[in-house]
PDB file of N, CA and C in Angstrom:
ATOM      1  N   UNK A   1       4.577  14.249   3.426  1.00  0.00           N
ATOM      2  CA  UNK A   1       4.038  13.244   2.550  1.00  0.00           C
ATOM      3  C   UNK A   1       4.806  11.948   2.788  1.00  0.00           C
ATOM      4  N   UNK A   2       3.848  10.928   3.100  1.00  0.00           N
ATOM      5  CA  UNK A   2       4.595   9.520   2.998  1.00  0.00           C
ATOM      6  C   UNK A   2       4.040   8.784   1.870  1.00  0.00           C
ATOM      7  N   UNK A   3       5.174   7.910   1.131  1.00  0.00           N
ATOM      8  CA  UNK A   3       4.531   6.956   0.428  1.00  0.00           C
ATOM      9  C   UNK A   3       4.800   5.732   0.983  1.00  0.00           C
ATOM     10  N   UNK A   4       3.404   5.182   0.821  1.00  0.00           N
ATOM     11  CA  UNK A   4       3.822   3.233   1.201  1.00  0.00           C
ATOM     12  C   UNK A   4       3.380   2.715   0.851  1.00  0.00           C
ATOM     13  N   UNK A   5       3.905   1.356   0.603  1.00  0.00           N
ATOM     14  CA  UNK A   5       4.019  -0.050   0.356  1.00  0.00           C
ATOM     15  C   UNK A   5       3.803  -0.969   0.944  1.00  0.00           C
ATOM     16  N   UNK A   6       2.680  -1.518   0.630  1.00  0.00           N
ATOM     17  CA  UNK A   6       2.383  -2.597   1.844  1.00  0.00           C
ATOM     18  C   UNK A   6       2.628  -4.156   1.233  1.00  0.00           C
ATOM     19  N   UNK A   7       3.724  -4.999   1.671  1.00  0.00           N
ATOM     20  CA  UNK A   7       4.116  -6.065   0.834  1.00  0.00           C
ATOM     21  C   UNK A   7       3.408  -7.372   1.667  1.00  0.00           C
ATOM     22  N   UNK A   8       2.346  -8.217   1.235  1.00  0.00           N
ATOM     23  CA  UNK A   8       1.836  -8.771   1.735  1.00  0.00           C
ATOM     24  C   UNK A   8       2.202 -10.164   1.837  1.00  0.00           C
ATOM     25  N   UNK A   9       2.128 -11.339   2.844  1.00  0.00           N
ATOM     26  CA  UNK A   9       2.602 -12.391   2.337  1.00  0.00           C
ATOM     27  C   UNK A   9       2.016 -13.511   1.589  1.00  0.00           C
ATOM     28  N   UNK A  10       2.172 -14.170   0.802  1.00  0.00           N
ATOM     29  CA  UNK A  10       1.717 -14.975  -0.214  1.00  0.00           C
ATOM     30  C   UNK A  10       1.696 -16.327   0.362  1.00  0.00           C
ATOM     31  N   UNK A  11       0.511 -17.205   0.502  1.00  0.00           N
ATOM     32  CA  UNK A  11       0.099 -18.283   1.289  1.00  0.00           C
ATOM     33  C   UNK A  11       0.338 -18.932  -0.174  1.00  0.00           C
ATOM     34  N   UNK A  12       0.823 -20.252  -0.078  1.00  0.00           N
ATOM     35  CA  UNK A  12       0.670 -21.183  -1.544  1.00  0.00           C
ATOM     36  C   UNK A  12       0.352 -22.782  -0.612  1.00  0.00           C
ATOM     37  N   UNK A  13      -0.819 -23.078  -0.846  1.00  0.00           N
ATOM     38  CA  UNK A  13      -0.835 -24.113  -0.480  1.00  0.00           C
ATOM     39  C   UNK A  13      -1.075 -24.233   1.090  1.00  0.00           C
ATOM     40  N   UNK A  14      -0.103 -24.974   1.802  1.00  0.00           N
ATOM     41  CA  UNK A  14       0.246 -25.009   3.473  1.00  0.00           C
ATOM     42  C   UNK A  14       0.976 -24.139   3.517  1.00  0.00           C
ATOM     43  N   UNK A  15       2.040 -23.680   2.925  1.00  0.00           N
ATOM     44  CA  UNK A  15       3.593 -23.256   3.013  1.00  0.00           C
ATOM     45  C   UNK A  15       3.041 -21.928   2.772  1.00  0.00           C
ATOM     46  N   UNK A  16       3.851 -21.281   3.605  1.00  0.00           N
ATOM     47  CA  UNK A  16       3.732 -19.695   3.523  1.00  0.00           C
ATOM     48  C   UNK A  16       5.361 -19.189   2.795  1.00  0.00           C
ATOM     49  N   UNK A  17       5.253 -18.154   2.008  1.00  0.00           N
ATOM     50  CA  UNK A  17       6.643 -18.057   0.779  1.00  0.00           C
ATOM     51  C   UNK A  17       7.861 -18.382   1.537  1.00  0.00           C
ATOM     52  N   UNK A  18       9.113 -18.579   1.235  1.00  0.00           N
ATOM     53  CA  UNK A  18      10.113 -18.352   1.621  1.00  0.00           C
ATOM     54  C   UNK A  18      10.666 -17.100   2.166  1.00  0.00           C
ATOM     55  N   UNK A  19      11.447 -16.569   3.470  1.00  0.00           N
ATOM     56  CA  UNK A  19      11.568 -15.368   3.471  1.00  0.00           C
ATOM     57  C   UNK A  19      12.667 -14.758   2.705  1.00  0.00           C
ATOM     58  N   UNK A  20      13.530 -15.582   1.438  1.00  0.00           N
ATOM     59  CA  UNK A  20      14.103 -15.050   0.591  1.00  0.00           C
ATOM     60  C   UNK A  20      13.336 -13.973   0.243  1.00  0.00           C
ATOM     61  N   UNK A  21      12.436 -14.927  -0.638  1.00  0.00           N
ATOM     62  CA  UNK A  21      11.183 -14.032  -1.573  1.00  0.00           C
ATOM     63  C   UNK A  21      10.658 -13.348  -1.058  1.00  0.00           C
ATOM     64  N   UNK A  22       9.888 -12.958  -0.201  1.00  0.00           N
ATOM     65  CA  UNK A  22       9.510 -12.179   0.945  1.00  0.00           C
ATOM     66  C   UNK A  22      10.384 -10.767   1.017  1.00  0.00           C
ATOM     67  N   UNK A  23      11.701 -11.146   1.132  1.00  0.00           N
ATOM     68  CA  UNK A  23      12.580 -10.165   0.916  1.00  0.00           C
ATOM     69  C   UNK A  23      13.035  -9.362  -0.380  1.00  0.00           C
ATOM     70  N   UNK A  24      12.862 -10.411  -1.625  1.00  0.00           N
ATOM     71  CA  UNK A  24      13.076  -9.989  -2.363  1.00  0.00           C
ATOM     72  C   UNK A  24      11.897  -8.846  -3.310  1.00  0.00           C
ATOM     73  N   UNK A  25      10.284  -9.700  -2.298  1.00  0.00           N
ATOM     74  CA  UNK A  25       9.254  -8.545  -2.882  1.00  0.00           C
ATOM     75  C   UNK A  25       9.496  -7.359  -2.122  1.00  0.00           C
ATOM     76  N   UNK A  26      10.269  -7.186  -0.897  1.00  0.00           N
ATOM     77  CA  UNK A  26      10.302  -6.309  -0.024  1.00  0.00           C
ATOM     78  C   UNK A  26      11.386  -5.030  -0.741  1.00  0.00           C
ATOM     79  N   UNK A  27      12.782  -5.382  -1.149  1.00  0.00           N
ATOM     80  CA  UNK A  27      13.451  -4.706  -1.798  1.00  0.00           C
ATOM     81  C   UNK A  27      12.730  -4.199  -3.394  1.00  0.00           C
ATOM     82  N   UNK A  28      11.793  -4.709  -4.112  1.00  0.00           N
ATOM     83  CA  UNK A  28      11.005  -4.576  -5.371  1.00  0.00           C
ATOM     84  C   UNK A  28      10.369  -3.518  -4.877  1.00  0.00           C
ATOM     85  N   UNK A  29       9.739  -3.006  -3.532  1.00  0.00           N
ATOM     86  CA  UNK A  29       8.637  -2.360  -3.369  1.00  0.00           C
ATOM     87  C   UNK A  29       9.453  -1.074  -3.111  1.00  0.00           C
ATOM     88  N   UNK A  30      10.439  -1.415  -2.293  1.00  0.00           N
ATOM     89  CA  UNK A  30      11.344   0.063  -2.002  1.00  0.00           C
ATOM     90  C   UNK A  30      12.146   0.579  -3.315  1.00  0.00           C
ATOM     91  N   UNK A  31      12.223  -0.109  -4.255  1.00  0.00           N
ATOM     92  CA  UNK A  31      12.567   0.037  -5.547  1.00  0.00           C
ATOM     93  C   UNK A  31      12.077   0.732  -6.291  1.00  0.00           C
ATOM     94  N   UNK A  32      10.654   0.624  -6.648  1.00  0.00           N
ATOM     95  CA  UNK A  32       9.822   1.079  -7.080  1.00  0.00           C
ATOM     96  C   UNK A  32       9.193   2.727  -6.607  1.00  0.00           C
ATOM     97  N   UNK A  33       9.557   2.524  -5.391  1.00  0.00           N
ATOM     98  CA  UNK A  33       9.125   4.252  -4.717  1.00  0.00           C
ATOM     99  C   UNK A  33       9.962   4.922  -5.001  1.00  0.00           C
ATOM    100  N   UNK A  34      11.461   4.109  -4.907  1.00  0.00           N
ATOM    101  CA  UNK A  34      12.539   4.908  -4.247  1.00  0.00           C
ATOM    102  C   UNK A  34      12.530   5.982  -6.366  1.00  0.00           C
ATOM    103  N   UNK A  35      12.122   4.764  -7.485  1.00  0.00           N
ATOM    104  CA  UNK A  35      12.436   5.506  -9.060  1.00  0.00           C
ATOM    105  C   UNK A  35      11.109   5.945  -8.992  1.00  0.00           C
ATOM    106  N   UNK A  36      10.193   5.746  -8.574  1.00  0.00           N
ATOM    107  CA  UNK A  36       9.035   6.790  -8.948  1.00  0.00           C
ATOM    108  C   UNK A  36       9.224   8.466  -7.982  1.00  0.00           C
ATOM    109  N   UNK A  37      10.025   8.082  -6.596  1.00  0.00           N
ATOM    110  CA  UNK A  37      10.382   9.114  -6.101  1.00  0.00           C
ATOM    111  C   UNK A  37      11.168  10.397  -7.000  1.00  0.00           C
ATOM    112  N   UNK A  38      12.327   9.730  -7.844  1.00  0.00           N
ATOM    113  CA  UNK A  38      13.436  10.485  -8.306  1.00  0.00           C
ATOM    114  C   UNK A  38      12.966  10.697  -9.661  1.00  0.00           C
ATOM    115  N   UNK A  39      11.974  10.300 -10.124  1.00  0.00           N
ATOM    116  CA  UNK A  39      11.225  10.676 -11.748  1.00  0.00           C
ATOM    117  C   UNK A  39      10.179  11.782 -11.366  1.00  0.00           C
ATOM    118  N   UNK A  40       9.534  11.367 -10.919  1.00  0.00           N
ATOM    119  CA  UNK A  40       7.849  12.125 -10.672  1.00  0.00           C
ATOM    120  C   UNK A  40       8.108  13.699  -9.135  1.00  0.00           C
ATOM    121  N   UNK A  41       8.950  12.877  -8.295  1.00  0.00           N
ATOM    122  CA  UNK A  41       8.849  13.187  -7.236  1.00  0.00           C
ATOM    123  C   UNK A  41      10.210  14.364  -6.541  1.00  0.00           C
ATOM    124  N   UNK A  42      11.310  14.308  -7.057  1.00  0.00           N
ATOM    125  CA  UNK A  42      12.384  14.986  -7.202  1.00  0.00           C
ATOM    126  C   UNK A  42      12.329  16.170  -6.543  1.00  0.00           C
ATOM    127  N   UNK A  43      11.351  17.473  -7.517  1.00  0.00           N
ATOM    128  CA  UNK A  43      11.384  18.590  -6.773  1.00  0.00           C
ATOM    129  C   UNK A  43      10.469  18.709  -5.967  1.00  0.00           C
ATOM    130  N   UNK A  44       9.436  18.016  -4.972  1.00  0.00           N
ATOM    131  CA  UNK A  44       8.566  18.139  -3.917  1.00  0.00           C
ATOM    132  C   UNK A  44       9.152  18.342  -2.877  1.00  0.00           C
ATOM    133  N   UNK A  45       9.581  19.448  -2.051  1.00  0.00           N
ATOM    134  CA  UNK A  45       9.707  19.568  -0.878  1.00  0.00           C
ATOM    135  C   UNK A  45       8.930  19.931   0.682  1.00  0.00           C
ATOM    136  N   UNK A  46       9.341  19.228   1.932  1.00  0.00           N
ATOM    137  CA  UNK A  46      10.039  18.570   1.941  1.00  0.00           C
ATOM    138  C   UNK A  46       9.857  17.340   0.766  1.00  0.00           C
ATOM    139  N   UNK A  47      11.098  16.503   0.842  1.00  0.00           N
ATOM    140  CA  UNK A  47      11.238  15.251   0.059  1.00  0.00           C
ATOM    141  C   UNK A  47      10.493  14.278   0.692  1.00  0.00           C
ATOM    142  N   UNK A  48       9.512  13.446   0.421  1.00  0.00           N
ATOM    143  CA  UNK A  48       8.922  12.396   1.151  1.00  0.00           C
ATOM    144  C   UNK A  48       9.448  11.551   1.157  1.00  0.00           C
ATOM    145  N   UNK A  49       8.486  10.947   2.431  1.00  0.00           N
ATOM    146  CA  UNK A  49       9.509   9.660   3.315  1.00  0.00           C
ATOM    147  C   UNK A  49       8.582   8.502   2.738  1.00  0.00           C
ATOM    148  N   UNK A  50       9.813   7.479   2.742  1.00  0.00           N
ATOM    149  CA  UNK A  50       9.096   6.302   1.633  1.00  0.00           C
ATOM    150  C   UNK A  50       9.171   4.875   3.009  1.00  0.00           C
ATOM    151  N   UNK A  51       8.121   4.423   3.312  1.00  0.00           N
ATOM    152  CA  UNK A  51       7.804   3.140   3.995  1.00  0.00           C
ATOM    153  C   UNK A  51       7.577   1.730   3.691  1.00  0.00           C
ATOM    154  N   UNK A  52       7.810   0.672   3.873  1.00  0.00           N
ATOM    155  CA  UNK A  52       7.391  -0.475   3.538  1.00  0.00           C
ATOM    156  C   UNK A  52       7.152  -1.568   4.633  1.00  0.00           C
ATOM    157  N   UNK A  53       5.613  -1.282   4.747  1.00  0.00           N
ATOM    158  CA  UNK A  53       5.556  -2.154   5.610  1.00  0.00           C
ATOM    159  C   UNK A  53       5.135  -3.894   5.447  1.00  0.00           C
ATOM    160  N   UNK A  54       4.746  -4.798   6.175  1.00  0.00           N
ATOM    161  CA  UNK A  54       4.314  -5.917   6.180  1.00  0.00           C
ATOM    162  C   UNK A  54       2.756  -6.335   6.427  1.00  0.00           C
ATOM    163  N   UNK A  55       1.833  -6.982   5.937  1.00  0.00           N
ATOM    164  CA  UNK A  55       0.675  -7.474   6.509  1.00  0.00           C
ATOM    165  C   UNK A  55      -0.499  -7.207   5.084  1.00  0.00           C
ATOM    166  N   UNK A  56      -1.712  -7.438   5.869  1.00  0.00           N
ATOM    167  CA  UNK A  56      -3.062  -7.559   4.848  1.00  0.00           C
ATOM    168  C   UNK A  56      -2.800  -5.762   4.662  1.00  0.00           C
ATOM    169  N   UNK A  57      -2.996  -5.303   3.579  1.00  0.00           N
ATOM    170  CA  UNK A  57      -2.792  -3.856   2.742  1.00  0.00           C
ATOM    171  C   UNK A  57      -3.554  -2.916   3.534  1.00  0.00           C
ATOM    172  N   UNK A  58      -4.901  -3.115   3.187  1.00  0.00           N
ATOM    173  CA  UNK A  58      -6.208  -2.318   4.295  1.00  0.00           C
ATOM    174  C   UNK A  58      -6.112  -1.982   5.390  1.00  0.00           C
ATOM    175  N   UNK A  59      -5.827  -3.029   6.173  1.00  0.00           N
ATOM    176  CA  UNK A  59      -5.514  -3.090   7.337  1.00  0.00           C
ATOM    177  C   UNK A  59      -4.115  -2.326   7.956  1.00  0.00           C
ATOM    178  N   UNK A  60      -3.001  -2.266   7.113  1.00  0.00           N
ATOM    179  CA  UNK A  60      -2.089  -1.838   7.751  1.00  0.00           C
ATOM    180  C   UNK A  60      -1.902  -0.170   7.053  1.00  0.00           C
ATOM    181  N   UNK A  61      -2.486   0.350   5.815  1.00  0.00           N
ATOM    182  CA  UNK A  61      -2.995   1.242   5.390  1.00  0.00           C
ATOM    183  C   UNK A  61      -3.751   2.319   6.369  1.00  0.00           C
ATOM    184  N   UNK A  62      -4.777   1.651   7.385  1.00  0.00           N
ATOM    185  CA  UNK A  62      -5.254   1.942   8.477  1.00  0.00           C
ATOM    186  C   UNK A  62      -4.946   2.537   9.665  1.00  0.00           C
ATOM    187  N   UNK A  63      -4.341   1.343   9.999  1.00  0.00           N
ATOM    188  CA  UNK A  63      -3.049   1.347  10.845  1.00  0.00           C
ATOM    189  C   UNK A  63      -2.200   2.932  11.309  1.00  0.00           C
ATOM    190  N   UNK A  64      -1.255   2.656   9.943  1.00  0.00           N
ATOM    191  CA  UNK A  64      -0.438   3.776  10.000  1.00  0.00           C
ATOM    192  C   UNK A  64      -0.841   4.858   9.542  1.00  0.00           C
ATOM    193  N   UNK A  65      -2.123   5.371   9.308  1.00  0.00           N
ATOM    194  CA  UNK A  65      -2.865   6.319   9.145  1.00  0.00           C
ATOM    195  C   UNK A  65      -3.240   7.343  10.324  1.00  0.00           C
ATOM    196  N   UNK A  66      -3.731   6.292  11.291  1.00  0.00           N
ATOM    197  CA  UNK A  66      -3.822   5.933  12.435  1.00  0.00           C
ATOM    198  C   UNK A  66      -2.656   6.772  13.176  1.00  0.00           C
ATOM    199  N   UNK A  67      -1.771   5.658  13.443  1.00  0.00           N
ATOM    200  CA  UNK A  67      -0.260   6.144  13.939  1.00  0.00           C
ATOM    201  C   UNK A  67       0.446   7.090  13.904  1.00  0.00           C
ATOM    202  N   UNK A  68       0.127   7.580  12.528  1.00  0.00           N
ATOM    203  CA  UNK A  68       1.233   8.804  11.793  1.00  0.00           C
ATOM    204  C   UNK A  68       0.257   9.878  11.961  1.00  0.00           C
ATOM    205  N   UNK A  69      -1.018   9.939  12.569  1.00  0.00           N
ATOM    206  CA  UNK A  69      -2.163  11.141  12.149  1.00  0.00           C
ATOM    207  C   UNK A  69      -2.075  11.887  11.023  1.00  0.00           C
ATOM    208  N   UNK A  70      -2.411  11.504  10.096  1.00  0.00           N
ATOM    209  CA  UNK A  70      -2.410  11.733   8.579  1.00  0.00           C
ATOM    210  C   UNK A  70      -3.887  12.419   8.198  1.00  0.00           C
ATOM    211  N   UNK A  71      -3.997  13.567   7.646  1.00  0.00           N
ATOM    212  CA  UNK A  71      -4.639  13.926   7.156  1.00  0.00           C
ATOM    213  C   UNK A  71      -5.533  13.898   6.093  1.00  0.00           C
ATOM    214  N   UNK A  72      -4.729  12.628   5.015  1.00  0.00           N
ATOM    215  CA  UNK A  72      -5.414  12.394   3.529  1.00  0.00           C
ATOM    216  C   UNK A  72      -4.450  11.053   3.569  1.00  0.00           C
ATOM    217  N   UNK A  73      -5.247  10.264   2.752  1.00  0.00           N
ATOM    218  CA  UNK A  73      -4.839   9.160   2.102  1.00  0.00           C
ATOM    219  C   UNK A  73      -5.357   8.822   0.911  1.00  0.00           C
ATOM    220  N   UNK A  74      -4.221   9.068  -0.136  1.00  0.00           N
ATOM    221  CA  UNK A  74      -4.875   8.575  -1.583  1.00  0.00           C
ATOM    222  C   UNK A  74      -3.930   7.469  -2.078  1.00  0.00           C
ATOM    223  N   UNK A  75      -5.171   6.560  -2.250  1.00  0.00           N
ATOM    224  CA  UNK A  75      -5.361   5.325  -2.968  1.00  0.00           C
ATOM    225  C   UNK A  75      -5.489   4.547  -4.040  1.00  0.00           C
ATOM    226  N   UNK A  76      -4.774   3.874  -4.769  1.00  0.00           N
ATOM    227  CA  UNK A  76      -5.558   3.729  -6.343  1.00  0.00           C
ATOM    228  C   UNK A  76      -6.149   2.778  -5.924  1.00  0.00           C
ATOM    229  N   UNK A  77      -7.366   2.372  -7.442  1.00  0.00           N
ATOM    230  CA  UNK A  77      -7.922   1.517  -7.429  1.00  0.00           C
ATOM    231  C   UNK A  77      -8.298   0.667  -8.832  1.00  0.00           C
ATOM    232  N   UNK A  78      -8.302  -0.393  -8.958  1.00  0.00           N
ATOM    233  CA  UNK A  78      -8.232  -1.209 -10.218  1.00  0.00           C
ATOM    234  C   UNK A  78      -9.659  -0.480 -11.143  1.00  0.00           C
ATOM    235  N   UNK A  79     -10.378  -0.423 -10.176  1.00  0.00           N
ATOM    236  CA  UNK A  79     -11.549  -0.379 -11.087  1.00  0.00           C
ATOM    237  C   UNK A  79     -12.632  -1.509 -11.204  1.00  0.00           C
ATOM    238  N   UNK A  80     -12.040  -2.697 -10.473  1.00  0.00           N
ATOM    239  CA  UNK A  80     -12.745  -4.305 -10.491  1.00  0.00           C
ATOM    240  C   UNK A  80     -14.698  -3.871  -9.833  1.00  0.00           C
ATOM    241  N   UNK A  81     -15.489  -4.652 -10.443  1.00  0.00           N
ATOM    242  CA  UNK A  81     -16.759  -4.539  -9.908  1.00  0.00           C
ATOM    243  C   UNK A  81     -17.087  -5.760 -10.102  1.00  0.00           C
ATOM    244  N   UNK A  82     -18.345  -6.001  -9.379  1.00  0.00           N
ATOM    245  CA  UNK A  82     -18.895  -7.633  -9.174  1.00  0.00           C
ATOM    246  C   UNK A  82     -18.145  -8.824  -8.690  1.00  0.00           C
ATOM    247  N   UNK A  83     -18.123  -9.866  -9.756  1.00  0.00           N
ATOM    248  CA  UNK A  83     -17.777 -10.934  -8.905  1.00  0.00           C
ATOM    249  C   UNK A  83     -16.272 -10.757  -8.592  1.00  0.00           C
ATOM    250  N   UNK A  84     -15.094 -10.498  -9.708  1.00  0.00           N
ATOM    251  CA  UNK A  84     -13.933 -10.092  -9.500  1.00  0.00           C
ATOM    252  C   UNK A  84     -13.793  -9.379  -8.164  1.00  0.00           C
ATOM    253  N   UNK A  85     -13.928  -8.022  -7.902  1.00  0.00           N
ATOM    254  CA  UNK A  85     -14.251  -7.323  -6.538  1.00  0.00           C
ATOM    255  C   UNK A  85     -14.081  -8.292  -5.860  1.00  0.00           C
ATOM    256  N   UNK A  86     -15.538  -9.107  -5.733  1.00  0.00           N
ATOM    257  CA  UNK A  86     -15.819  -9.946  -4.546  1.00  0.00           C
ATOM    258  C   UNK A  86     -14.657 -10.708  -3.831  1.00  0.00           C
ATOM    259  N   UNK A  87     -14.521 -11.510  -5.186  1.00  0.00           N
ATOM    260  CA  UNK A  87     -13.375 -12.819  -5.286  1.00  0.00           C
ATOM    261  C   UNK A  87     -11.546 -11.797  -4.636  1.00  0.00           C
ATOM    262  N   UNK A  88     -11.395 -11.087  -5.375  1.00  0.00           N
ATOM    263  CA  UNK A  88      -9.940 -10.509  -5.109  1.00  0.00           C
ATOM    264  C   UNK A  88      -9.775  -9.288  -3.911  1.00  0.00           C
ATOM    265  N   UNK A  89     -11.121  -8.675  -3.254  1.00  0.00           N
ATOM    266  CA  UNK A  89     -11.595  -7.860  -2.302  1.00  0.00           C
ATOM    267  C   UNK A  89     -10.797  -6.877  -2.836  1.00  0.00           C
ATOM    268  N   UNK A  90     -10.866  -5.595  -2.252  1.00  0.00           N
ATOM    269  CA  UNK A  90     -10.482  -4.168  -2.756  1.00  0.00           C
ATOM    270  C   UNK A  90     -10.012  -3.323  -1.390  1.00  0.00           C
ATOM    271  N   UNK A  91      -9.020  -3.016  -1.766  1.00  0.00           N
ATOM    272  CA  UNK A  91      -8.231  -2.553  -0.898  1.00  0.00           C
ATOM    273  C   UNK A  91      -8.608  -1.263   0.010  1.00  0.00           C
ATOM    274  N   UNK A  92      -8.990  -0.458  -1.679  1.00  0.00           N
ATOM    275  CA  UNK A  92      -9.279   0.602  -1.449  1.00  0.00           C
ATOM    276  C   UNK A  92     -10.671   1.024  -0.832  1.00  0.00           C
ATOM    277  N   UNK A  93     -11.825   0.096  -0.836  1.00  0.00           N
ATOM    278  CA  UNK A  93     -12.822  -0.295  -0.071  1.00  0.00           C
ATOM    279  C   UNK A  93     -12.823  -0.004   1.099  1.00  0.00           C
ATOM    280  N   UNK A  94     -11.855  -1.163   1.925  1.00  0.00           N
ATOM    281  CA  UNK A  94     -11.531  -1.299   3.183  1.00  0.00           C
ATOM    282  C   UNK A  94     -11.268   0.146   3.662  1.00  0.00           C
ATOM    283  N   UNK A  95      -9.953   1.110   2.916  1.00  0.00           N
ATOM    284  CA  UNK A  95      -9.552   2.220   3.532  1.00  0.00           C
ATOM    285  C   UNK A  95     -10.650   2.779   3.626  1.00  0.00           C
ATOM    286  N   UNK A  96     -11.300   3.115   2.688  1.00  0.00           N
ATOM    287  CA  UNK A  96     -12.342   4.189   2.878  1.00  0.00           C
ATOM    288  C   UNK A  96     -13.472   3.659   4.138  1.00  0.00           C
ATOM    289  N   UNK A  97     -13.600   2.877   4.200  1.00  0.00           N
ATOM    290  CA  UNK A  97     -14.515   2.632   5.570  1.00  0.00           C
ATOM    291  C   UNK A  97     -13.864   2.645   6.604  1.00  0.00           C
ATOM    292  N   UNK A  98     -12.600   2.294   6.702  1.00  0.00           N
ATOM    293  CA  UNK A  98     -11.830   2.203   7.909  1.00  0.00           C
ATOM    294  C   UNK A  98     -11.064   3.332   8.620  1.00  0.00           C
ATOM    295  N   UNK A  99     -10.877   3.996   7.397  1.00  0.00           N
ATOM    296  CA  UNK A  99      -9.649   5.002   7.768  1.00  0.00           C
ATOM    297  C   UNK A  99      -9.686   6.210   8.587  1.00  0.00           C
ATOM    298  N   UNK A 100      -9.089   6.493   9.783  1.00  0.00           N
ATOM    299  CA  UNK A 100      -9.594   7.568  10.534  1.00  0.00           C
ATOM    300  C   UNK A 100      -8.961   9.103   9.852  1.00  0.00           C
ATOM    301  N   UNK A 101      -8.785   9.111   8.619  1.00  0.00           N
ATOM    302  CA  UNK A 101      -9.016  10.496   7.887  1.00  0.00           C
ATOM    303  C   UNK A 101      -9.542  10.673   6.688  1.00  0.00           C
ATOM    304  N   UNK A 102      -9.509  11.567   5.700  1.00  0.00           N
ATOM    305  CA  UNK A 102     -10.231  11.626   4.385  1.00  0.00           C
ATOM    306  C   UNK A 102      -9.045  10.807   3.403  1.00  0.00           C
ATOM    307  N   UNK A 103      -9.910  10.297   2.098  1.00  0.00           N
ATOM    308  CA  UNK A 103      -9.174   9.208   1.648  1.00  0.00           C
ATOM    309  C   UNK A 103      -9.824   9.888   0.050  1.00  0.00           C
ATOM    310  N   UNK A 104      -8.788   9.644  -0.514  1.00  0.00           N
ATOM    311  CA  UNK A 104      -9.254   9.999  -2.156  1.00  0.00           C
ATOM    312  C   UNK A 104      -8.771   8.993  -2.993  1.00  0.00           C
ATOM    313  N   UNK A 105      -9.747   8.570  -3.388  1.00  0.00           N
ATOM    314  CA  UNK A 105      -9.201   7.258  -4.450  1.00  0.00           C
ATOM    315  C   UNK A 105      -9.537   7.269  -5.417  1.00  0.00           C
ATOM    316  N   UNK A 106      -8.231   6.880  -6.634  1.00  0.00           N
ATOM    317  CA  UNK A 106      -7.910   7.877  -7.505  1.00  0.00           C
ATOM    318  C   UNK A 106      -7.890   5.564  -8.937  1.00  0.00           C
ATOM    319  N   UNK A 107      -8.252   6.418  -9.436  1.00  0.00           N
ATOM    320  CA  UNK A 107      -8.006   4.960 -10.920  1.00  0.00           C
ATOM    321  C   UNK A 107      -7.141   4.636 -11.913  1.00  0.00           C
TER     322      UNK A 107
END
């Protein structure tokens, strides 16, 4: 089992973020796995391996799906429909059309 994090970068304007911040969403994301790992995740063995990668979510979701030959990928999903959807696109969308294995997406 892998979990990941895909930390994307934030365009504002011309300027693309600082790579402080960048870094600092990067350590937030491994943060977040590393206490949902040791709450939820503790006695699952093996212990899963926790990733964080860089880029558009879908796409690199794909990717290392791809790469790692993964069998399942589950996904949450907001729940957004219509124009929201449209406007903020859905992540979990993308996987499911893209992904070269079965994908369960969960709300």
């Amino acid at each position: 089992m892998t979990l990941l994090a895909v930390v994307e970068p934030v365009h504002t304007g011309l300027r693309v973020q600082t790579t402080d911040l960048h870094q600092q969403m990067k350590k937030e994301a491994e943060a977040t796995l590393m206490t949902w790992l040791a709450e939820e995740a503790s006695d699952l063995s093996p212990t899963p391996k926790c990733l964080i990668l860089e880029g558009v979510p879908g796409a690199v979701i794909c990717d290392e799906a791809e790469r790692g030959s993964y069998d399942l990928i589950v996904v949450g999903s907001h729940g957004r429909t219509g124009l929201t959807r449209y406007l903020l696109g859905s992540v979990a969308e993308r996987v499911v059309r893209h992904a070269p294995c079965e994908v369960l997406v969960a709300r």
